[in-house]
N, C-alpha and C. Protein backbone atom coordinates (compact mmCIF):
# COMPACT_ATOMS: atom_id res chain seq x y z
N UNK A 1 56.40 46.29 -48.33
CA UNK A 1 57.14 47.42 -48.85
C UNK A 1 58.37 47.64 -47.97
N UNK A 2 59.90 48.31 -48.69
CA UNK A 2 60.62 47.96 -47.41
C UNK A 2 60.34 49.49 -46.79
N UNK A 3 61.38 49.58 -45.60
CA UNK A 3 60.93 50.80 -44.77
C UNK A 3 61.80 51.76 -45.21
N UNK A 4 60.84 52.50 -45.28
CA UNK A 4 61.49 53.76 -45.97
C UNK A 4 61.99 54.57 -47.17
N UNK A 5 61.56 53.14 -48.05
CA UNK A 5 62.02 53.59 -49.56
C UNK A 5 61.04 54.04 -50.16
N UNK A 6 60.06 54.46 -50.10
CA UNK A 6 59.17 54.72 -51.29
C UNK A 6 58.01 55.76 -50.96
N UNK A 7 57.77 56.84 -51.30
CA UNK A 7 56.89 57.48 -51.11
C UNK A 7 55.38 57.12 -51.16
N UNK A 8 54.71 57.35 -50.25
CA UNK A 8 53.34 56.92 -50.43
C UNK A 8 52.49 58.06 -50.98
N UNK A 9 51.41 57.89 -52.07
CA UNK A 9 50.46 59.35 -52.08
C UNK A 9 48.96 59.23 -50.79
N UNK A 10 49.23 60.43 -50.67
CA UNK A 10 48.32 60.33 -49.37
C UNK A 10 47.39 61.73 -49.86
N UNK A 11 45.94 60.89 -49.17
CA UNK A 11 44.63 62.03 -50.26
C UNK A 11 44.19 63.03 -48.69
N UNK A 12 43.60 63.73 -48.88
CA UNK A 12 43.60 64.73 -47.66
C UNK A 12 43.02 64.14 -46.34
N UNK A 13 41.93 63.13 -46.93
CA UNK A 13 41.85 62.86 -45.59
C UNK A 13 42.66 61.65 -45.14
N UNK A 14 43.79 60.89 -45.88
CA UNK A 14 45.00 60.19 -45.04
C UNK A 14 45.73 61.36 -44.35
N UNK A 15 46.05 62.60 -44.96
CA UNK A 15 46.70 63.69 -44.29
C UNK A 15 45.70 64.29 -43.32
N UNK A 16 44.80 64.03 -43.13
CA UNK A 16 43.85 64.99 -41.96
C UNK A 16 44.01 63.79 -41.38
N UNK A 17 43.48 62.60 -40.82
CA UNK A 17 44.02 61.68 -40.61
C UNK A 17 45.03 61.26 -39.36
N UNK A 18 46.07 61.45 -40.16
CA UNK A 18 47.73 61.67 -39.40
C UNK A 18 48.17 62.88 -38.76
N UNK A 19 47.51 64.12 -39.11
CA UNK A 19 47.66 65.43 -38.39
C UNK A 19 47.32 65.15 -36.75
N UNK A 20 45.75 64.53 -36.84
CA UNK A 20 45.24 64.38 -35.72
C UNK A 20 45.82 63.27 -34.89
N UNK A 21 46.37 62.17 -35.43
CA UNK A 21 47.23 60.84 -34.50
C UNK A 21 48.51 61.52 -34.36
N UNK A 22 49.13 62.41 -35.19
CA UNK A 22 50.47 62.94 -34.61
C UNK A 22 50.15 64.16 -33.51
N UNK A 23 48.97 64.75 -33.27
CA UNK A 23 48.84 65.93 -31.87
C UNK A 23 48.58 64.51 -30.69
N UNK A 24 47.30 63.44 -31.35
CA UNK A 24 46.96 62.65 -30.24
C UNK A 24 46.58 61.55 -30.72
N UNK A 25 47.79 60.61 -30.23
CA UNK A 25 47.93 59.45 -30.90
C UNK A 25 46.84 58.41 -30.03
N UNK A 26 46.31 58.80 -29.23
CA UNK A 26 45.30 58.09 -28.96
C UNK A 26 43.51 58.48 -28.89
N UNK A 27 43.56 59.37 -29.99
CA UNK A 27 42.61 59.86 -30.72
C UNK A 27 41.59 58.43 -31.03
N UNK A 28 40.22 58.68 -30.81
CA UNK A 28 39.63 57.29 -31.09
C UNK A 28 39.03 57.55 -32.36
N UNK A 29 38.81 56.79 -33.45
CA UNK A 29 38.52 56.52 -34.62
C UNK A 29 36.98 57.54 -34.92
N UNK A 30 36.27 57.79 -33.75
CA UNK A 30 34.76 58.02 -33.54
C UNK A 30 35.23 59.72 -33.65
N UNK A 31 36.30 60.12 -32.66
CA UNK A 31 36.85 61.44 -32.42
C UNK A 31 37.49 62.02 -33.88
N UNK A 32 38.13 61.13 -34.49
CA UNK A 32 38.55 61.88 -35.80
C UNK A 32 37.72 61.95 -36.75
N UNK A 33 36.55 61.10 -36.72
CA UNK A 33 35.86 60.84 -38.07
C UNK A 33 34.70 61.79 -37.61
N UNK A 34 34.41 62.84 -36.40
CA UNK A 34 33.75 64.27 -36.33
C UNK A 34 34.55 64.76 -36.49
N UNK A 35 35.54 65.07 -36.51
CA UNK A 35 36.53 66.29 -36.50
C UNK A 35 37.02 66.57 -38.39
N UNK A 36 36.66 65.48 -38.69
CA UNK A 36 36.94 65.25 -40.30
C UNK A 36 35.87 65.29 -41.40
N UNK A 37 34.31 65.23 -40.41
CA UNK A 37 33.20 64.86 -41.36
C UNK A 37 32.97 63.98 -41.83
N UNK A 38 33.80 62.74 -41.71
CA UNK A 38 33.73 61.47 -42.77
C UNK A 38 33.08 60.43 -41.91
N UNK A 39 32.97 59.17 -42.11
CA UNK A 39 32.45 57.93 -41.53
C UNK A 39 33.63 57.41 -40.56
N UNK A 40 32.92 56.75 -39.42
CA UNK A 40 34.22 56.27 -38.68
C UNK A 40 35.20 55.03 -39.53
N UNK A 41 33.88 54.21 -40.06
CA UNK A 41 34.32 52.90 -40.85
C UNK A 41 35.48 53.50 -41.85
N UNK A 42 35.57 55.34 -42.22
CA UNK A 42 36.41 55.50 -43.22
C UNK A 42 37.88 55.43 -42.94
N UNK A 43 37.62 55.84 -41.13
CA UNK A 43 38.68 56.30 -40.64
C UNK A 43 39.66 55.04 -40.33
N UNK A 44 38.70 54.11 -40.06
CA UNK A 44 39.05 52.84 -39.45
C UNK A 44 39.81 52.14 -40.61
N UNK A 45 39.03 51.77 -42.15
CA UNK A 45 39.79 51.75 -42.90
C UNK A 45 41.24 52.46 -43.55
N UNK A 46 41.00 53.59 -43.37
CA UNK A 46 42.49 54.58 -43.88
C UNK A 46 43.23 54.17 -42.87
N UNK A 47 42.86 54.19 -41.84
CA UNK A 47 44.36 53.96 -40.78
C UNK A 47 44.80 52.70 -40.50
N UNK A 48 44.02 51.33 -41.50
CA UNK A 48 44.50 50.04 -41.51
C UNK A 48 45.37 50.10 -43.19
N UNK A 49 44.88 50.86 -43.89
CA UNK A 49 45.60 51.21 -44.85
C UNK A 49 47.20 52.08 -44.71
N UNK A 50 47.20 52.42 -43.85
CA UNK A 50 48.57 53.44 -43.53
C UNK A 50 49.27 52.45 -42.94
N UNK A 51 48.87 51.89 -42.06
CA UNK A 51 49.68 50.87 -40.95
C UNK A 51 50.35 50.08 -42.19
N UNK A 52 49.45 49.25 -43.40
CA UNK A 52 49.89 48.08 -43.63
C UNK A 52 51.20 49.12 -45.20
N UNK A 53 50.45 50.21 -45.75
CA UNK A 53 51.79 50.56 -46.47
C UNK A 53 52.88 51.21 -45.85
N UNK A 54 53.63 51.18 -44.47
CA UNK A 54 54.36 51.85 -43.77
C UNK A 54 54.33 53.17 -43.41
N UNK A 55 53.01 53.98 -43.42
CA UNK A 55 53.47 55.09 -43.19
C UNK A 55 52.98 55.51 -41.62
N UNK A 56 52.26 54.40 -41.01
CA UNK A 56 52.06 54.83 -39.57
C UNK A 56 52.50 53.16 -39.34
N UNK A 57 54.01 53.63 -38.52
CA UNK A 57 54.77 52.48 -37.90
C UNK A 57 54.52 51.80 -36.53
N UNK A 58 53.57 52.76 -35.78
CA UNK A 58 52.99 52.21 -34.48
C UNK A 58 52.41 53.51 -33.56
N UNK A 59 52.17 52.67 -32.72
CA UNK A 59 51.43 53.81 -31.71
C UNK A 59 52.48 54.14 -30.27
N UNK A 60 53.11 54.98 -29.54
CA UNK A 60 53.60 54.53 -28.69
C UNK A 60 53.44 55.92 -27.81
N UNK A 61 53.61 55.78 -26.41
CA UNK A 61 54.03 57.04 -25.80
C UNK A 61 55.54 57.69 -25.72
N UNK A 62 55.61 58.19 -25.69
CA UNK A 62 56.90 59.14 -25.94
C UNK A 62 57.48 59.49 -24.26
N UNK A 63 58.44 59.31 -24.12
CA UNK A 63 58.97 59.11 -22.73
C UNK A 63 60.18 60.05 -22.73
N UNK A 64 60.26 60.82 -21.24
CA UNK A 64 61.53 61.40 -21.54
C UNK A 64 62.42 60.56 -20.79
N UNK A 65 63.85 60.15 -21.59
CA UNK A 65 64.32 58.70 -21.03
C UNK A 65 65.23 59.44 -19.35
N UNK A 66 65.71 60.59 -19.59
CA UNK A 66 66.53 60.97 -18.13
C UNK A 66 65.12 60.44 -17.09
N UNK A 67 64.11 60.84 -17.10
CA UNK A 67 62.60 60.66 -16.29
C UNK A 67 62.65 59.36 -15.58
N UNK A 68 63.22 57.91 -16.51
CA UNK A 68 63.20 56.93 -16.35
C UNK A 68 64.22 55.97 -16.37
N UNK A 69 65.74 56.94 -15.51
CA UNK A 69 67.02 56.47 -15.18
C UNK A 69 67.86 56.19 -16.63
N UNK A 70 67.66 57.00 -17.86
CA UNK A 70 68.56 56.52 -18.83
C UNK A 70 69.16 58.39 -18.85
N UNK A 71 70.02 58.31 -17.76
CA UNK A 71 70.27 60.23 -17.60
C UNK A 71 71.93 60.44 -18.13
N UNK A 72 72.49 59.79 -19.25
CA UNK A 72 73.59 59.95 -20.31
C UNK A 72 72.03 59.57 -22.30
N UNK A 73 72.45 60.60 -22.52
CA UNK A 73 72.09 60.51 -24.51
C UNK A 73 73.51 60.81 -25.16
N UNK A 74 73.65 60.00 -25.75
CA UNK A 74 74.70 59.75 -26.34
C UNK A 74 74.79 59.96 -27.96
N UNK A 75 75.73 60.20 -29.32
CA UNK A 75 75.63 60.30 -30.19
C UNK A 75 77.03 59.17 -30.63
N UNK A 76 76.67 58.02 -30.89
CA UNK A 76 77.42 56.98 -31.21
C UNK A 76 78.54 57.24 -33.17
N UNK A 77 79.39 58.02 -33.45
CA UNK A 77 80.22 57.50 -34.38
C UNK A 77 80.96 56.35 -34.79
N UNK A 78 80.42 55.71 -36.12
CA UNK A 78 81.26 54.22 -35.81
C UNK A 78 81.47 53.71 -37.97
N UNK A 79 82.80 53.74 -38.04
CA UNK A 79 83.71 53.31 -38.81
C UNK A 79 83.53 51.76 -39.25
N UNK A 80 83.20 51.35 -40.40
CA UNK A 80 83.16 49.72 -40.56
C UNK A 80 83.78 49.15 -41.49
N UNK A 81 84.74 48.38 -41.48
CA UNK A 81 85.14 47.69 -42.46
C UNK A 81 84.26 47.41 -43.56
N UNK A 82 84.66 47.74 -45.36
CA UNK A 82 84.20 47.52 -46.21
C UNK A 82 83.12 45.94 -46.21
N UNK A 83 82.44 45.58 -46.22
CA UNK A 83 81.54 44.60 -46.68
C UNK A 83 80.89 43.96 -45.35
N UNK A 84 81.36 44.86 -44.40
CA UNK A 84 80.65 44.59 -43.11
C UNK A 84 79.56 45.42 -42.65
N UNK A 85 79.23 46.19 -43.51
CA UNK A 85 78.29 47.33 -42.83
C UNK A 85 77.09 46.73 -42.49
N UNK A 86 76.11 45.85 -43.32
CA UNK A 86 74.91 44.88 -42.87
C UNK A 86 75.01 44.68 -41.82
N UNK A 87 75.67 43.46 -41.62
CA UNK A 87 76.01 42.80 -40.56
C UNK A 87 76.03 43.61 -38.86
N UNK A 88 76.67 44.59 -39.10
CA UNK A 88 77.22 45.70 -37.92
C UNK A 88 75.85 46.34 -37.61
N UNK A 89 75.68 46.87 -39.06
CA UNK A 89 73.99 47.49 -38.39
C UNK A 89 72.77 46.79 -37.79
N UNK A 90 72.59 45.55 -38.19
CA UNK A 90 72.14 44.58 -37.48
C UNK A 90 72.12 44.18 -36.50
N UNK A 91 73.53 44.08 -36.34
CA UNK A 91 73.89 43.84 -34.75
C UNK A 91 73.63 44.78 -33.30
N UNK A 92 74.20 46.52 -34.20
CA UNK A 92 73.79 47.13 -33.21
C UNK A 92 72.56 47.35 -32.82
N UNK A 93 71.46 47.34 -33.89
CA UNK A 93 70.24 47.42 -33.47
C UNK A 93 69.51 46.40 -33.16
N UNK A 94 69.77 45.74 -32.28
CA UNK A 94 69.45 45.13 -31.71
C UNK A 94 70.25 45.14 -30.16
N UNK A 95 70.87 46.31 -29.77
CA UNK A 95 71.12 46.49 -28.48
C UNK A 95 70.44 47.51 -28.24
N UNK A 96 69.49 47.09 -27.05
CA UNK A 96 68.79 48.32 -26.36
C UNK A 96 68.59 49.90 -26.10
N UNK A 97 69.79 49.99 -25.78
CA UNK A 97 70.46 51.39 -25.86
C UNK A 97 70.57 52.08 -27.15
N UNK A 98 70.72 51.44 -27.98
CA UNK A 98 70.44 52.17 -29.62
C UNK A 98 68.86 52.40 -29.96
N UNK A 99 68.57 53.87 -29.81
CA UNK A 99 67.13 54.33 -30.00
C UNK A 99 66.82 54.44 -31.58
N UNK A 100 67.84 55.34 -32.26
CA UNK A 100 67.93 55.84 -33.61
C UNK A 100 69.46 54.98 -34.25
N UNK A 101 69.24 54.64 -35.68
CA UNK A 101 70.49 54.22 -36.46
C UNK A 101 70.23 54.70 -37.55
N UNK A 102 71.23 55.41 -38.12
CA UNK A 102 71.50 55.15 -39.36
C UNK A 102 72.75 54.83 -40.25
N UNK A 103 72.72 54.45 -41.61
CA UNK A 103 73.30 54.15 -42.10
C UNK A 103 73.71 55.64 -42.74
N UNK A 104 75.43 55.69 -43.39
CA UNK A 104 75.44 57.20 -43.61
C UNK A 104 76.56 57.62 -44.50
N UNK A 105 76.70 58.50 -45.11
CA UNK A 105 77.84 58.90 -46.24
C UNK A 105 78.41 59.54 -45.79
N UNK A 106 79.78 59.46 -46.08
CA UNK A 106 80.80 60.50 -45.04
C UNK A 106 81.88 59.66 -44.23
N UNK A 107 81.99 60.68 -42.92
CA UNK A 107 83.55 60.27 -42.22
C UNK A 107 83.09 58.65 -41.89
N UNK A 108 81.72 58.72 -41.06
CA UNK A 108 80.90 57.55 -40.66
C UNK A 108 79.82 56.37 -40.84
N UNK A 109 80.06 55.51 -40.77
CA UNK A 109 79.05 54.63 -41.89
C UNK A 109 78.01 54.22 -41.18
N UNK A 110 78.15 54.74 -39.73
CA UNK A 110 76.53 54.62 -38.72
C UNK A 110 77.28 55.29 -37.93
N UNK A 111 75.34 55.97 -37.89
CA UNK A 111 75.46 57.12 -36.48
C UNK A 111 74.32 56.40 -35.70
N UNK A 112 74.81 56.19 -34.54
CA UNK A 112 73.25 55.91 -33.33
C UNK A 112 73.06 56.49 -32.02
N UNK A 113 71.88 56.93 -31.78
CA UNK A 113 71.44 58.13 -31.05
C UNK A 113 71.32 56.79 -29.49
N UNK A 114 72.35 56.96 -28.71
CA UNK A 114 72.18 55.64 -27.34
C UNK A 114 72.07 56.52 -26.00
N UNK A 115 71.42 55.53 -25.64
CA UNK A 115 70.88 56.30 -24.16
C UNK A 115 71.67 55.51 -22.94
N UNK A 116 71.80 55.41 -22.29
CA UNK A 116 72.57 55.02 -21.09
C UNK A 116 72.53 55.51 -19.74
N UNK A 117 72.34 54.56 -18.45
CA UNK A 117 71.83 55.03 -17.52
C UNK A 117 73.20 56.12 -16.76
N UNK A 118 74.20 55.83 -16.64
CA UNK A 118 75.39 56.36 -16.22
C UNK A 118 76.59 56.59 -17.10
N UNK A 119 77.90 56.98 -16.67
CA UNK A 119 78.98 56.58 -17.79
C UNK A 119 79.22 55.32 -17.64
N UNK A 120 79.36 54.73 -16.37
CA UNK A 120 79.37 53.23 -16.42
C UNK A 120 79.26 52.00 -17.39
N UNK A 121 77.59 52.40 -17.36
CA UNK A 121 76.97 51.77 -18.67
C UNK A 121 76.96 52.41 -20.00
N UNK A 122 77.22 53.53 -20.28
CA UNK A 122 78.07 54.12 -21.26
C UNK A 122 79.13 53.76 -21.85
N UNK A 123 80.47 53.56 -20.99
CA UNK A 123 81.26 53.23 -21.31
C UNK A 123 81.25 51.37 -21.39
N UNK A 124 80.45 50.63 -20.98
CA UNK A 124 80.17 49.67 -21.07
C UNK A 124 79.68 49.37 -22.62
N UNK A 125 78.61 49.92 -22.91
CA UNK A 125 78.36 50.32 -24.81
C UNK A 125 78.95 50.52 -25.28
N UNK A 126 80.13 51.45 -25.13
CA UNK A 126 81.18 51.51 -25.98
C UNK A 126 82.12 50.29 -26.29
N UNK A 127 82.56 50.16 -25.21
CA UNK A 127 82.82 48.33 -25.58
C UNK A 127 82.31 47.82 -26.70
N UNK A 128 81.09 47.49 -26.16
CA UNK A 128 80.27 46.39 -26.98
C UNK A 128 80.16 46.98 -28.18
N UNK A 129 79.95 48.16 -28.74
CA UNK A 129 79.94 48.56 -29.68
C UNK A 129 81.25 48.14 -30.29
N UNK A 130 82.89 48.28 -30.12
CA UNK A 130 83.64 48.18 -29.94
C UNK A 130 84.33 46.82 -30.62
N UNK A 131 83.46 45.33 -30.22
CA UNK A 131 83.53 44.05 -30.29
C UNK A 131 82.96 43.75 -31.42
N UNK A 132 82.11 44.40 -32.12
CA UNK A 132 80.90 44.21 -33.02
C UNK A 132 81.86 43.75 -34.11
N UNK A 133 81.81 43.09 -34.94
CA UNK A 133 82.99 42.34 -35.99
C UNK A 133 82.67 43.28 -37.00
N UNK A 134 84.05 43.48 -37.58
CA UNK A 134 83.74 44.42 -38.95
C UNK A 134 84.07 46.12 -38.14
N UNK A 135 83.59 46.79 -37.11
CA UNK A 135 83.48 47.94 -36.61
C UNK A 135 85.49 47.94 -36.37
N UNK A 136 85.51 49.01 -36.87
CA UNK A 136 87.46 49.73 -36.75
C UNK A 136 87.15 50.35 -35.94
N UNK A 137 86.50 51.42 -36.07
CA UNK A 137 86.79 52.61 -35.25
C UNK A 137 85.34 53.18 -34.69
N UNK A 138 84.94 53.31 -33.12
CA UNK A 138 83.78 54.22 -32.58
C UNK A 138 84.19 55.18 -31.67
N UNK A 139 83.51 56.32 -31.91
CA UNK A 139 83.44 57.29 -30.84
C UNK A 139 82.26 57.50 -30.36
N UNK A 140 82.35 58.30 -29.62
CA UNK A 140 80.84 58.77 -28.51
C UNK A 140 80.78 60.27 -28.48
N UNK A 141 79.71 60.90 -28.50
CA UNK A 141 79.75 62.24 -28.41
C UNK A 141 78.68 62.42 -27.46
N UNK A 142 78.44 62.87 -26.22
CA UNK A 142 77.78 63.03 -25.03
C UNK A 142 77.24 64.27 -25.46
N UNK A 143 75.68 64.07 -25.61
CA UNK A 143 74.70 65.44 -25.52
C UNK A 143 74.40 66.13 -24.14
N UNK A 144 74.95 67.47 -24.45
CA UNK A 144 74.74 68.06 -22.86
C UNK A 144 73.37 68.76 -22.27
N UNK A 145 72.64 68.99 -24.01
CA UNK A 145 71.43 69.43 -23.48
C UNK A 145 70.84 68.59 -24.60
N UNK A 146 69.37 68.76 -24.26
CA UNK A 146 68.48 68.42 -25.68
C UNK A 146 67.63 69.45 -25.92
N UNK A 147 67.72 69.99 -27.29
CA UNK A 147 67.58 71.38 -27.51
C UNK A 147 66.46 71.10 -28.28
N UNK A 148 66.04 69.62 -28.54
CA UNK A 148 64.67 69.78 -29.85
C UNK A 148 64.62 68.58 -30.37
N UNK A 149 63.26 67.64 -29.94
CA UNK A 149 62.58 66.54 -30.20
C UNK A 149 61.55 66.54 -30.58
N UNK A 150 61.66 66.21 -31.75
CA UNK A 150 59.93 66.13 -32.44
C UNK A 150 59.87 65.37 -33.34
N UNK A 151 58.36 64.47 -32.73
CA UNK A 151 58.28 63.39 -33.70
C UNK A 151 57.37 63.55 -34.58
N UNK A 152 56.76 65.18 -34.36
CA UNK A 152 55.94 65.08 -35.82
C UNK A 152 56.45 65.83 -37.14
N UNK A 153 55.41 65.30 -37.74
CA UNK A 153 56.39 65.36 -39.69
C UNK A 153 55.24 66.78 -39.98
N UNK A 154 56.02 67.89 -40.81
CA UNK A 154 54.98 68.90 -41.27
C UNK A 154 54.51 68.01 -42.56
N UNK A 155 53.00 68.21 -42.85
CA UNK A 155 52.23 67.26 -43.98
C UNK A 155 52.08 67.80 -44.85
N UNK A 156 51.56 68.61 -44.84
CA UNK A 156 51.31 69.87 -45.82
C UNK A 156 51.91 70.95 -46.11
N UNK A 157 52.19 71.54 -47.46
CA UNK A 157 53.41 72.58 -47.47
C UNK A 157 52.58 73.60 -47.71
């Protein structure tokens, strides 16, 4: 399925499920399937079922990057020549420093959320961003605080 296009239906207990891996993603299969009433084998199955239709993309810890010398977050603006946009987005994601990309309607045809240890290497990304074939025009917009990160999704309305 590709990523991100298509809604999945999800039955309450795929949504009870994911409530509990998004508070604690290292919740063990034994721990959710008391907390849910169901069989572990159910749990074990639903969450090989989520993995393989995209809706649980991985497991990871969540890091605060200043914590671990990346102390510039950056908000990347970047302009692309008509029939180059593939190509460009491709390229950038696949440089390190690009956490978040998207593709986008408007002044900018990708925005990417880059982390960077100094301006140094900041302004070093910009470059490279810069070189990327097809890219006219990038700017940088330096976040001075971070006011709100959250990676969980509300499930239920």
């Amino acid at each position: 399925m590709p990523k991100g296009q298509f809604t999945v239906a999800l039955s309450e207990i795929d949504i009870g499920i994911l409530e509990i891996l998004q508070e604690n993603g290292r919740a063990s299969f034994s721990a959710i399937a008391r907390e849910l009433g169901i069989a572990e084998s159910t749990v074990r199955y639903r969450v090989e079922k989520l993995k393989e239709s995209g809706v649980i993309t991985g497991f990871q810890a969540h890091l605060n990057p200043r914590r671990v010398g990346l102390g510039i977050t950056a908000i990347a603006l970047i302009k692309v020549n008509a029939g180059d946009l593939v190509e460009a987005s491709e390229t950038l994601s696949t440089f390190e420093e690009s956490h978040h990309l998207f593709r986008t309607t408007g002044s900018y045809d990708l925005v990417s959320v880059v982390h960077a240890r100094d301006i140094v290497h900041l302004n070093d990304l910009i470059e490279r961003i810069k070189m990327i074939p097809g890219v006219r025009e990038a700017s940088v917009e330096v976040a001075t605080h971070l006011v709100k990160t959250e990676p969980k999704y509300k499930l239920r309305k």
